[in-house]
PDB file of N, CA and C in Angstrom:
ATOM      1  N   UNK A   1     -16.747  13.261  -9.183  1.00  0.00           N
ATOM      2  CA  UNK A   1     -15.499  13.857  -8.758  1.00  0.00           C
ATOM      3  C   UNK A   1     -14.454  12.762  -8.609  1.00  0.00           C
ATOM      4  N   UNK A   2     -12.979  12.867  -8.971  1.00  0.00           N
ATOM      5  CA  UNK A   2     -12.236  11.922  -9.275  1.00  0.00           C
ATOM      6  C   UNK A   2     -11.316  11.996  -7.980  1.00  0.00           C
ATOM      7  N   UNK A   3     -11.127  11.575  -6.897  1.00  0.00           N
ATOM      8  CA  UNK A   3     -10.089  12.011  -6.031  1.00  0.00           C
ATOM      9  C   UNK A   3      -9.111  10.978  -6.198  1.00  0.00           C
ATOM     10  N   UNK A   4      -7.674  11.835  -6.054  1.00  0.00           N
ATOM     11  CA  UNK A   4      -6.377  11.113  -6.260  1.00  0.00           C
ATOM     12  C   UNK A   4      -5.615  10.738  -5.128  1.00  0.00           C
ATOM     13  N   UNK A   5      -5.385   9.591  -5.266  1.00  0.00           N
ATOM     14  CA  UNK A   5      -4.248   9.296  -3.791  1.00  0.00           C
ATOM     15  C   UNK A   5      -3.107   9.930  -3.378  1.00  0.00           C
ATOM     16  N   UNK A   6      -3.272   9.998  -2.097  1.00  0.00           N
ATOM     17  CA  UNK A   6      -1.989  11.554  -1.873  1.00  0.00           C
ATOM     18  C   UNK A   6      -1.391  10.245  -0.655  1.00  0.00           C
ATOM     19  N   UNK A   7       0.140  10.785  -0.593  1.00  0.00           N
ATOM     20  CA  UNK A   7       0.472  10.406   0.399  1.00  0.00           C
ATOM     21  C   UNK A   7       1.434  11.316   1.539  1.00  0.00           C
ATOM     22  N   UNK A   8       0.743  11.465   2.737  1.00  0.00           N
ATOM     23  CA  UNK A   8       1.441  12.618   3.669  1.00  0.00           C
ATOM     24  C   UNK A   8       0.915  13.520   3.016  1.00  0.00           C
ATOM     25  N   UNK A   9      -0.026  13.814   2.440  1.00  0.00           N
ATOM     26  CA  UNK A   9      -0.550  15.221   2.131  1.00  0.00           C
ATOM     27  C   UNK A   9       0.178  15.540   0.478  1.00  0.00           C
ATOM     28  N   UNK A  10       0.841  14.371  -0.315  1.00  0.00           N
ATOM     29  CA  UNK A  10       1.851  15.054  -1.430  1.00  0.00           C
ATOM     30  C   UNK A  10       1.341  13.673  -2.219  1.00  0.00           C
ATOM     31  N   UNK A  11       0.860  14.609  -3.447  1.00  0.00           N
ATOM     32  CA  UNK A  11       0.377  13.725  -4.058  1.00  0.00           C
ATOM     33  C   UNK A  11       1.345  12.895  -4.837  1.00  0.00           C
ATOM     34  N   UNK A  12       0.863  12.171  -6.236  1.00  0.00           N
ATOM     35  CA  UNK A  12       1.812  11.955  -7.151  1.00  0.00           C
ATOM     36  C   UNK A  12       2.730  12.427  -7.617  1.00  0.00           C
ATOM     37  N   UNK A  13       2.240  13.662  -7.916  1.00  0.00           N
ATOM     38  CA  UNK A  13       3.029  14.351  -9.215  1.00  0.00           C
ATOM     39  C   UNK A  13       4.241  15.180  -8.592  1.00  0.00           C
ATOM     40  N   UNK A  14       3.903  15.456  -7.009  1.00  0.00           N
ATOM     41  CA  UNK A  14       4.677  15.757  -5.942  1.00  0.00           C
ATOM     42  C   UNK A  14       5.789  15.131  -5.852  1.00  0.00           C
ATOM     43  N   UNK A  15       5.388  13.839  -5.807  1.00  0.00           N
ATOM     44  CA  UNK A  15       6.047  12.646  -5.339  1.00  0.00           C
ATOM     45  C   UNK A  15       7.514  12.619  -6.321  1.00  0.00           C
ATOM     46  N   UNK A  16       7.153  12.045  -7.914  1.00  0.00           N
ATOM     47  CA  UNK A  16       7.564  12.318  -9.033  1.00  0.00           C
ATOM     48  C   UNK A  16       8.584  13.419  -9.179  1.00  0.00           C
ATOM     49  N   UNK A  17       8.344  14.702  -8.715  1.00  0.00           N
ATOM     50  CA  UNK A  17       9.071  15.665  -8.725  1.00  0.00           C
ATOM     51  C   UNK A  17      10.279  15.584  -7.869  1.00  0.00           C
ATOM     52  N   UNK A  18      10.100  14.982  -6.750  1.00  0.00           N
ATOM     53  CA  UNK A  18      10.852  14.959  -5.491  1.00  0.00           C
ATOM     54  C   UNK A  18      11.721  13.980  -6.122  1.00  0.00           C
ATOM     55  N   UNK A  19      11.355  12.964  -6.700  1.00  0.00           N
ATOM     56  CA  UNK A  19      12.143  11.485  -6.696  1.00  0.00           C
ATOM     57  C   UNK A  19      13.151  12.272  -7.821  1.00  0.00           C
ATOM     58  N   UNK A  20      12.583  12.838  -8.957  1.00  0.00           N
ATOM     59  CA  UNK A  20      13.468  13.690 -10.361  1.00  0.00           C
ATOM     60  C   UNK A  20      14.418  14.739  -9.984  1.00  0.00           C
ATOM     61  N   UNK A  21      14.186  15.338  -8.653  1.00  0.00           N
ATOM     62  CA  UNK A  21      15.331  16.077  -8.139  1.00  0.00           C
ATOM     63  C   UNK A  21      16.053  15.280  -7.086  1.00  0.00           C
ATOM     64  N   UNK A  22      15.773  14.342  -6.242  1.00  0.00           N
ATOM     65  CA  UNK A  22      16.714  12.970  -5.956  1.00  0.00           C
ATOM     66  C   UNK A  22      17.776  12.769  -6.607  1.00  0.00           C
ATOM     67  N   UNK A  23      17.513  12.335  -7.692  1.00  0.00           N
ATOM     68  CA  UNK A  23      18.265  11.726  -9.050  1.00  0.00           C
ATOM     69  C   UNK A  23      19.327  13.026  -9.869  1.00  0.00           C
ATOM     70  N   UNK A  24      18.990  13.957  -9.790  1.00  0.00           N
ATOM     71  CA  UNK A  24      19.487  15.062 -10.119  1.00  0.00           C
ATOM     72  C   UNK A  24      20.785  15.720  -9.138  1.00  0.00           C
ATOM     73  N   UNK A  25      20.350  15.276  -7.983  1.00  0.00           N
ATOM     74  CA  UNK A  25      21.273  15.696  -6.739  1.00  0.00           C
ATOM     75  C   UNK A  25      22.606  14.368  -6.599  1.00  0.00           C
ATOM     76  N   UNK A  26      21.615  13.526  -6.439  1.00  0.00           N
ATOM     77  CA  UNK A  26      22.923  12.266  -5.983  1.00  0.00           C
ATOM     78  C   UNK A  26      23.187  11.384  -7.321  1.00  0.00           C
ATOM     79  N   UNK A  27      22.067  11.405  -7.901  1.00  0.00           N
ATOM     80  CA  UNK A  27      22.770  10.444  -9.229  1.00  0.00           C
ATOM     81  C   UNK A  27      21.851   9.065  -9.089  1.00  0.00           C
ATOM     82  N   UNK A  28      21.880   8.652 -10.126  1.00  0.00           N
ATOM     83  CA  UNK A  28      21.013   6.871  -9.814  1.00  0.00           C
ATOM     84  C   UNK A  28      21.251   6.181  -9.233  1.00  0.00           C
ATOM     85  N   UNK A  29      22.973   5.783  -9.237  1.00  0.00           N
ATOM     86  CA  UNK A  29      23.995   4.889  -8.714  1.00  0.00           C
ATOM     87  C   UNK A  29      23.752   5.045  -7.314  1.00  0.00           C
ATOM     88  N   UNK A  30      23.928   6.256  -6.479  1.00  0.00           N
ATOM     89  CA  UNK A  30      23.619   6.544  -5.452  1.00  0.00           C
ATOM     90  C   UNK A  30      22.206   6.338  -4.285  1.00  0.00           C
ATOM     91  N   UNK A  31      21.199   6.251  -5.441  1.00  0.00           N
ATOM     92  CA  UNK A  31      19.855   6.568  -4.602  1.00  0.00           C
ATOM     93  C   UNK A  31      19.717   4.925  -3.724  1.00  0.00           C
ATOM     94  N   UNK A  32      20.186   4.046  -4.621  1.00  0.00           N
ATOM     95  CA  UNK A  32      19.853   2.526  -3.944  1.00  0.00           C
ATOM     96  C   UNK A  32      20.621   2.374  -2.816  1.00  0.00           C
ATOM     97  N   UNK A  33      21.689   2.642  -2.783  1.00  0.00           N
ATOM     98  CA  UNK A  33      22.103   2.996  -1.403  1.00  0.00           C
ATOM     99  C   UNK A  33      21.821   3.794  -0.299  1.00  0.00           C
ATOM    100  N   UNK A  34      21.422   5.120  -0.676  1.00  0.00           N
ATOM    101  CA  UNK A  34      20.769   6.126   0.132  1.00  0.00           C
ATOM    102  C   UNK A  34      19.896   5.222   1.162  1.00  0.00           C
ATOM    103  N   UNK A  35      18.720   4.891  -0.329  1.00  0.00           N
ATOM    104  CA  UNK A  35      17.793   4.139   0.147  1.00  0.00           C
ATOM    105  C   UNK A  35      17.827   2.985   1.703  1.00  0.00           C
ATOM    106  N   UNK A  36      18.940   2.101   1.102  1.00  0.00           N
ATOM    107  CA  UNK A  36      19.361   0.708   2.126  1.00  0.00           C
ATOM    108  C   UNK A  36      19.388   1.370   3.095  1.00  0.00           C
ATOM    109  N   UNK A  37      20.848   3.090   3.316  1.00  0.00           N
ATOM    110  CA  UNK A  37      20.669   2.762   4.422  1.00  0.00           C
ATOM    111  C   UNK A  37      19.298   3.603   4.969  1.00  0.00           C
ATOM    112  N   UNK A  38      18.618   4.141   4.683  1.00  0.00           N
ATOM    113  CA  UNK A  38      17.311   4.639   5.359  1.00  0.00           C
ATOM    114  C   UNK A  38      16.380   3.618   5.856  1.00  0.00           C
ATOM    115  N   UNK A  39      16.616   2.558   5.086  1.00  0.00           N
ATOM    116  CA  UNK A  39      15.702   1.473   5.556  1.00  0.00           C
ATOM    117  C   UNK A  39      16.596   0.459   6.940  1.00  0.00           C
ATOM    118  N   UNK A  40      17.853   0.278   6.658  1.00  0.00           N
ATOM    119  CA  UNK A  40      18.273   0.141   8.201  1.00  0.00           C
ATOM    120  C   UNK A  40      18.030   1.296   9.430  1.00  0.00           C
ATOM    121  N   UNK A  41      18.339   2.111   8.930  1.00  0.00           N
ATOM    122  CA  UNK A  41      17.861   3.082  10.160  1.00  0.00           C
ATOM    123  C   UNK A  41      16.603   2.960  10.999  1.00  0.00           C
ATOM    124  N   UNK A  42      15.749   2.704   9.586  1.00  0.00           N
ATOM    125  CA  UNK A  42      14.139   2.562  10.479  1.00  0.00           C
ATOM    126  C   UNK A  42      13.836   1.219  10.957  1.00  0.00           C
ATOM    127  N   UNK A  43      14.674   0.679  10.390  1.00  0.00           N
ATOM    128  CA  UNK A  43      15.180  -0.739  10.709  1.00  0.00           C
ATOM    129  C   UNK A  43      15.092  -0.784  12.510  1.00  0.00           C
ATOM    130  N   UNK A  44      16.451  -0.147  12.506  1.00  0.00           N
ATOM    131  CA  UNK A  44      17.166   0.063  13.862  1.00  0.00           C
ATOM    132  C   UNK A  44      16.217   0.449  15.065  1.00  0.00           C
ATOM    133  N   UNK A  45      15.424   1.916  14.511  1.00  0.00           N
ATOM    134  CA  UNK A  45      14.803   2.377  15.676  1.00  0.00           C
ATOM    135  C   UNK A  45      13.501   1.730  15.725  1.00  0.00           C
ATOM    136  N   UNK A  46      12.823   0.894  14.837  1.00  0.00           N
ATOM    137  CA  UNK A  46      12.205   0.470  15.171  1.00  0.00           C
ATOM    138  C   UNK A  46      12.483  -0.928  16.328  1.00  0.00           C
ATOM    139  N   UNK A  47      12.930  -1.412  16.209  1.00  0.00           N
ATOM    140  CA  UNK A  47      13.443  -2.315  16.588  1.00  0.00           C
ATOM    141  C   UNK A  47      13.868  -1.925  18.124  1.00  0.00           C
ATOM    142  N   UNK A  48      14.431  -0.589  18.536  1.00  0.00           N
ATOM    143  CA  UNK A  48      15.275   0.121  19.778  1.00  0.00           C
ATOM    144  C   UNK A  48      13.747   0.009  20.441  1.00  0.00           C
ATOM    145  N   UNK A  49      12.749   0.677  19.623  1.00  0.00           N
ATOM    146  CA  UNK A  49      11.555   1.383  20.253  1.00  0.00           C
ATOM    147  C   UNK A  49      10.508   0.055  20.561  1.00  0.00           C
ATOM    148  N   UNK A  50      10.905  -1.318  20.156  1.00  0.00           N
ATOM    149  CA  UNK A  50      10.096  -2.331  20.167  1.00  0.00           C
ATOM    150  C   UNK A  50      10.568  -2.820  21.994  1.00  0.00           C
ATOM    151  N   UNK A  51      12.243  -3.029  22.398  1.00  0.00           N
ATOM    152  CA  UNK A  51      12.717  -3.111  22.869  1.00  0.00           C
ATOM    153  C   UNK A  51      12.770  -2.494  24.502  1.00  0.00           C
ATOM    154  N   UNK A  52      12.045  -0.779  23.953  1.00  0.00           N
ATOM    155  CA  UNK A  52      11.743  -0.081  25.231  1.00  0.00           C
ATOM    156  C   UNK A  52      10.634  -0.661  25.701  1.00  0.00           C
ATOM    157  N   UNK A  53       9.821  -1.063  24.731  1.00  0.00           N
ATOM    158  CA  UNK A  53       8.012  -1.423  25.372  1.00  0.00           C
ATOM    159  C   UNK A  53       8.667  -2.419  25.729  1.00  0.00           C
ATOM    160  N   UNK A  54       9.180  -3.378  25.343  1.00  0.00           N
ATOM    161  CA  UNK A  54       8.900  -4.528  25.875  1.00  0.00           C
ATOM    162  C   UNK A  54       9.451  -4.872  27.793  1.00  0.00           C
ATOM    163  N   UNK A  55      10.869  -3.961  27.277  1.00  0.00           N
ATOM    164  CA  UNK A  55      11.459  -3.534  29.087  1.00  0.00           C
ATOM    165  C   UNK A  55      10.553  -2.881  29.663  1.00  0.00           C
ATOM    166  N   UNK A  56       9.814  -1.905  29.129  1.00  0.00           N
ATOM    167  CA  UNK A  56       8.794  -1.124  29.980  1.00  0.00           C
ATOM    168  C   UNK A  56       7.625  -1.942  30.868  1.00  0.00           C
ATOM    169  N   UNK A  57       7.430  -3.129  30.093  1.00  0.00           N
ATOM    170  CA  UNK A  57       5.679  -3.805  30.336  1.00  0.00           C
ATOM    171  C   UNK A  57       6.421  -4.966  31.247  1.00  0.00           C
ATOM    172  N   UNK A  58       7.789  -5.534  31.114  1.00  0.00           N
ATOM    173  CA  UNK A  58       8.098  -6.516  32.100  1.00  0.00           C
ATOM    174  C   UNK A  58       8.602  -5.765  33.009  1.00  0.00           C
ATOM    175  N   UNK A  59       9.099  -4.831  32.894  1.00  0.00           N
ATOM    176  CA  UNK A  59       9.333  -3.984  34.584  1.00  0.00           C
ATOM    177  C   UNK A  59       8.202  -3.445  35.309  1.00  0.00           C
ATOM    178  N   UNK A  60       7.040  -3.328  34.336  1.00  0.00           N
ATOM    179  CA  UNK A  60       5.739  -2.746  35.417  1.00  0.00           C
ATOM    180  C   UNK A  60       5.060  -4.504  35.553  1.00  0.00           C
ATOM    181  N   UNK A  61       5.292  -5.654  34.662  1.00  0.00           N
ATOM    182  CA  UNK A  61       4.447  -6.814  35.783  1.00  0.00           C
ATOM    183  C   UNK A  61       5.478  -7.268  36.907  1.00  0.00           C
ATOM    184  N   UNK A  62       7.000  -7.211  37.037  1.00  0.00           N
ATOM    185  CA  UNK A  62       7.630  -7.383  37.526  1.00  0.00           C
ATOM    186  C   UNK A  62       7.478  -6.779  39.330  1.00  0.00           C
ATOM    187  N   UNK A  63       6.914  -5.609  38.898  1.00  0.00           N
ATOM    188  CA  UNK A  63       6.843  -4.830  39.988  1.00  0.00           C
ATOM    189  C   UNK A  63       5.062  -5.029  40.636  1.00  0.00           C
ATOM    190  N   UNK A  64       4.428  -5.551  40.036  1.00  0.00           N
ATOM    191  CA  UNK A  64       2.817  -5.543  39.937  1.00  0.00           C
ATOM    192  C   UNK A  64       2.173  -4.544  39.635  1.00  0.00           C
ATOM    193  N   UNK A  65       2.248  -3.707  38.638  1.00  0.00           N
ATOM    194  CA  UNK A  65       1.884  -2.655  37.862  1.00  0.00           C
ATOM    195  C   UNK A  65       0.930  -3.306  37.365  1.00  0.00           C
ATOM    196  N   UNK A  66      -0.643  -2.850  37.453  1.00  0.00           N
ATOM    197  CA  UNK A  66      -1.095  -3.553  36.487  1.00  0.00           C
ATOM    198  C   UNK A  66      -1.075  -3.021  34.922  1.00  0.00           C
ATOM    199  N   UNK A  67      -0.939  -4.110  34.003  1.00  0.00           N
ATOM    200  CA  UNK A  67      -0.782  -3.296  32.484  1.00  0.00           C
ATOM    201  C   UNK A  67      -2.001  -3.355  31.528  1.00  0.00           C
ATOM    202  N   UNK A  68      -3.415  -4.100  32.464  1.00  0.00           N
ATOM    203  CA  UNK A  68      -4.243  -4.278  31.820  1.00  0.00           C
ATOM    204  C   UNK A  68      -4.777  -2.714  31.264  1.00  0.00           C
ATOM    205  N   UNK A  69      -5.003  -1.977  31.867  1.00  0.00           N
ATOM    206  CA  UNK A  69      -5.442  -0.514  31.971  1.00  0.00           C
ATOM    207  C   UNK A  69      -5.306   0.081  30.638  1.00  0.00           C
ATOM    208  N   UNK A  70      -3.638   0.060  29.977  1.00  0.00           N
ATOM    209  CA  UNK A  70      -3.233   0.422  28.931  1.00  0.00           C
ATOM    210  C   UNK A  70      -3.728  -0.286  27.477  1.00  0.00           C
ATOM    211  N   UNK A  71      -4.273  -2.051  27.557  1.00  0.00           N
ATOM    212  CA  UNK A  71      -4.450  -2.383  26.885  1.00  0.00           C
ATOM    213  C   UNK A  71      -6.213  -1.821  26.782  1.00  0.00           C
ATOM    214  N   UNK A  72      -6.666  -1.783  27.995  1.00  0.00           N
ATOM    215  CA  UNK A  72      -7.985  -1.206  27.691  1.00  0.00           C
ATOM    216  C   UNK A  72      -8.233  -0.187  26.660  1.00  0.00           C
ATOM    217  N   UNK A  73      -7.538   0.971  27.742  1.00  0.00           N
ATOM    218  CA  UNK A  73      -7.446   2.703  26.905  1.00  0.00           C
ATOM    219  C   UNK A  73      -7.240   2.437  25.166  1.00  0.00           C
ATOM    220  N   UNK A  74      -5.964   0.899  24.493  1.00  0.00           N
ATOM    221  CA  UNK A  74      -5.706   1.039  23.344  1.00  0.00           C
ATOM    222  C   UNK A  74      -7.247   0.329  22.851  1.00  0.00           C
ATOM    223  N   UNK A  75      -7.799  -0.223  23.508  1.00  0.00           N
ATOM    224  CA  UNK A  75      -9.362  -1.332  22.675  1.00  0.00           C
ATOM    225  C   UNK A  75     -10.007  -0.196  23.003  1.00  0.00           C
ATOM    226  N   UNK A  76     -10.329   0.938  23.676  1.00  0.00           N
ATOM    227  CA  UNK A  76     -11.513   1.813  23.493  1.00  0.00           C
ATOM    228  C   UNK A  76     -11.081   2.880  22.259  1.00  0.00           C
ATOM    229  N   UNK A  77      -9.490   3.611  22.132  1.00  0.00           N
ATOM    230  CA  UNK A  77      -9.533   4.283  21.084  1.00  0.00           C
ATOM    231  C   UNK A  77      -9.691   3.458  19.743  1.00  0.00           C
ATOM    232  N   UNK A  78      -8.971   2.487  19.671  1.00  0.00           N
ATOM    233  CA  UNK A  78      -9.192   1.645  18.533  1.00  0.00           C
ATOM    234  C   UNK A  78     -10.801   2.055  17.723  1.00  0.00           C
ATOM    235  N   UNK A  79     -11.724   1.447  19.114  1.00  0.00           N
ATOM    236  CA  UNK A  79     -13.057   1.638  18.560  1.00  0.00           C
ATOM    237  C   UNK A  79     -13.831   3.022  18.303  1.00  0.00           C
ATOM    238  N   UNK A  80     -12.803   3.787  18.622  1.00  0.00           N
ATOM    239  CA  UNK A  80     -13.324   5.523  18.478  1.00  0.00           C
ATOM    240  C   UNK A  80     -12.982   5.493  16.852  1.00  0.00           C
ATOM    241  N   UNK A  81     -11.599   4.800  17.092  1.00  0.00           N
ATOM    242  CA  UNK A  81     -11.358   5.276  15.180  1.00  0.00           C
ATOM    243  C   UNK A  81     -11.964   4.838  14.612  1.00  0.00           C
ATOM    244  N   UNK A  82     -12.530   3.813  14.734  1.00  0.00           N
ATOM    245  CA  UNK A  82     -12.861   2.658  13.655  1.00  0.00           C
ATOM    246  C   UNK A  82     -14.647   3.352  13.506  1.00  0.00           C
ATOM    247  N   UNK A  83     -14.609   3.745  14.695  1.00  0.00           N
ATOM    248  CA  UNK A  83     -16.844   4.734  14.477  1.00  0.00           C
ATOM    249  C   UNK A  83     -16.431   5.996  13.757  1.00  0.00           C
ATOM    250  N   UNK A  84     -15.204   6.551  13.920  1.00  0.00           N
ATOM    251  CA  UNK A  84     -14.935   7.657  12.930  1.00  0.00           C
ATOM    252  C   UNK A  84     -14.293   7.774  11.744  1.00  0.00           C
ATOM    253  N   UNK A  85     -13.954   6.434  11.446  1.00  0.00           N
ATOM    254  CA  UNK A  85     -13.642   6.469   9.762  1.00  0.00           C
ATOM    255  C   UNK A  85     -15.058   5.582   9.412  1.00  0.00           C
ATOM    256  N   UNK A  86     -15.662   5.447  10.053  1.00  0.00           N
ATOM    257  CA  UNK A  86     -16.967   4.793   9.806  1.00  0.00           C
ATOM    258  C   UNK A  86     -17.607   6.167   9.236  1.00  0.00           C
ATOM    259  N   UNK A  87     -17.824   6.967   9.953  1.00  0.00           N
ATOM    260  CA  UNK A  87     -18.708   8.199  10.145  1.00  0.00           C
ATOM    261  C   UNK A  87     -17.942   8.969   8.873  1.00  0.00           C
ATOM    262  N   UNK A  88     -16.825   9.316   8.831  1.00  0.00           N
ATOM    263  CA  UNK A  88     -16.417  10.148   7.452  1.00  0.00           C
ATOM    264  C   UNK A  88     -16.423   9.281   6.391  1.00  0.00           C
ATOM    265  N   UNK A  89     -16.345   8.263   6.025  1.00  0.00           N
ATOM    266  CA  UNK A  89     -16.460   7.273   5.057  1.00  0.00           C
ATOM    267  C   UNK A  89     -18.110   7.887   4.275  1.00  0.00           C
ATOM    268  N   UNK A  90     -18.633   7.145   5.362  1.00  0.00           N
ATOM    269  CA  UNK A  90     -20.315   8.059   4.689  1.00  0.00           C
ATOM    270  C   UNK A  90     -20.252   9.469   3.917  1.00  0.00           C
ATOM    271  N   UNK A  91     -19.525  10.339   4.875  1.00  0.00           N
ATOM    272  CA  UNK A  91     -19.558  11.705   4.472  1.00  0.00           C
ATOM    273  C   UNK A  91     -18.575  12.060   3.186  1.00  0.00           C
ATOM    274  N   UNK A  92     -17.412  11.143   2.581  1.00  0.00           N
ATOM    275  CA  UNK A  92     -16.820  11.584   2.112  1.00  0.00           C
ATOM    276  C   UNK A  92     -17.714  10.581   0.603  1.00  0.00           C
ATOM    277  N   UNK A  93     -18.380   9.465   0.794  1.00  0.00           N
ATOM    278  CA  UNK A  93     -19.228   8.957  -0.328  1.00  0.00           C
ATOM    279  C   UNK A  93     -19.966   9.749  -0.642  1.00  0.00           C
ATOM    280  N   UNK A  94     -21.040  10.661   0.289  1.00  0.00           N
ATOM    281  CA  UNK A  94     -22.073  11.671  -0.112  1.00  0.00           C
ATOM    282  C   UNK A  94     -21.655  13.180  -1.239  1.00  0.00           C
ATOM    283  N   UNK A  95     -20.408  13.021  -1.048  1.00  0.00           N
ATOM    284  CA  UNK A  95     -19.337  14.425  -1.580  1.00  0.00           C
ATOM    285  C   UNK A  95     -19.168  13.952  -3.227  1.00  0.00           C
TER     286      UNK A  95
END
């Protein structure tokens, strides 16, 4: 069985289609710009949202919050995912 790489659930040919009505709507000239600014945007909020954690974690040691707790909770799911793409990995080789 040949499985094809999808991304977000949309495969290639999805993909392809979307990008050919892109081009159809705004034009070629247009899309590289579109593009830039979408990539500042995510630019931006990533960056806003880097900014909240970081005020967030010096206002809780500031205050004596402890923040170890949170880093725990993230090292135990970590290792949940990592035993469950372990576990479907097997199951999706057996298929």
């Amino acid at each position: 069985m040949i499985q094809q790489a999808t991304f977000l659930f949309i495969s290639g040919a999805e993909i392809a289609f979307i990008l050919f009505i892109a081009i159809m709507v705004f034009g070629a000239d247009k899309l590289p710009e579109i593009a830039r600014g979408l990539g500042k945007g995510m630019r931006t909020l990533k960056d806003a949202t880097n900014d909240i954690k970081h005020e967030i974690t010096k206002t809780a040691e500031k205050n004596g919050i402890d923040t170890s707790v949170t880093k725990d909770v993230k090292k135990q799911l970590d290792q949940v995912k990592d035993d469950l793409e372990d576990f479907t990995g097997s199951v999706k080789r057996k298929f």
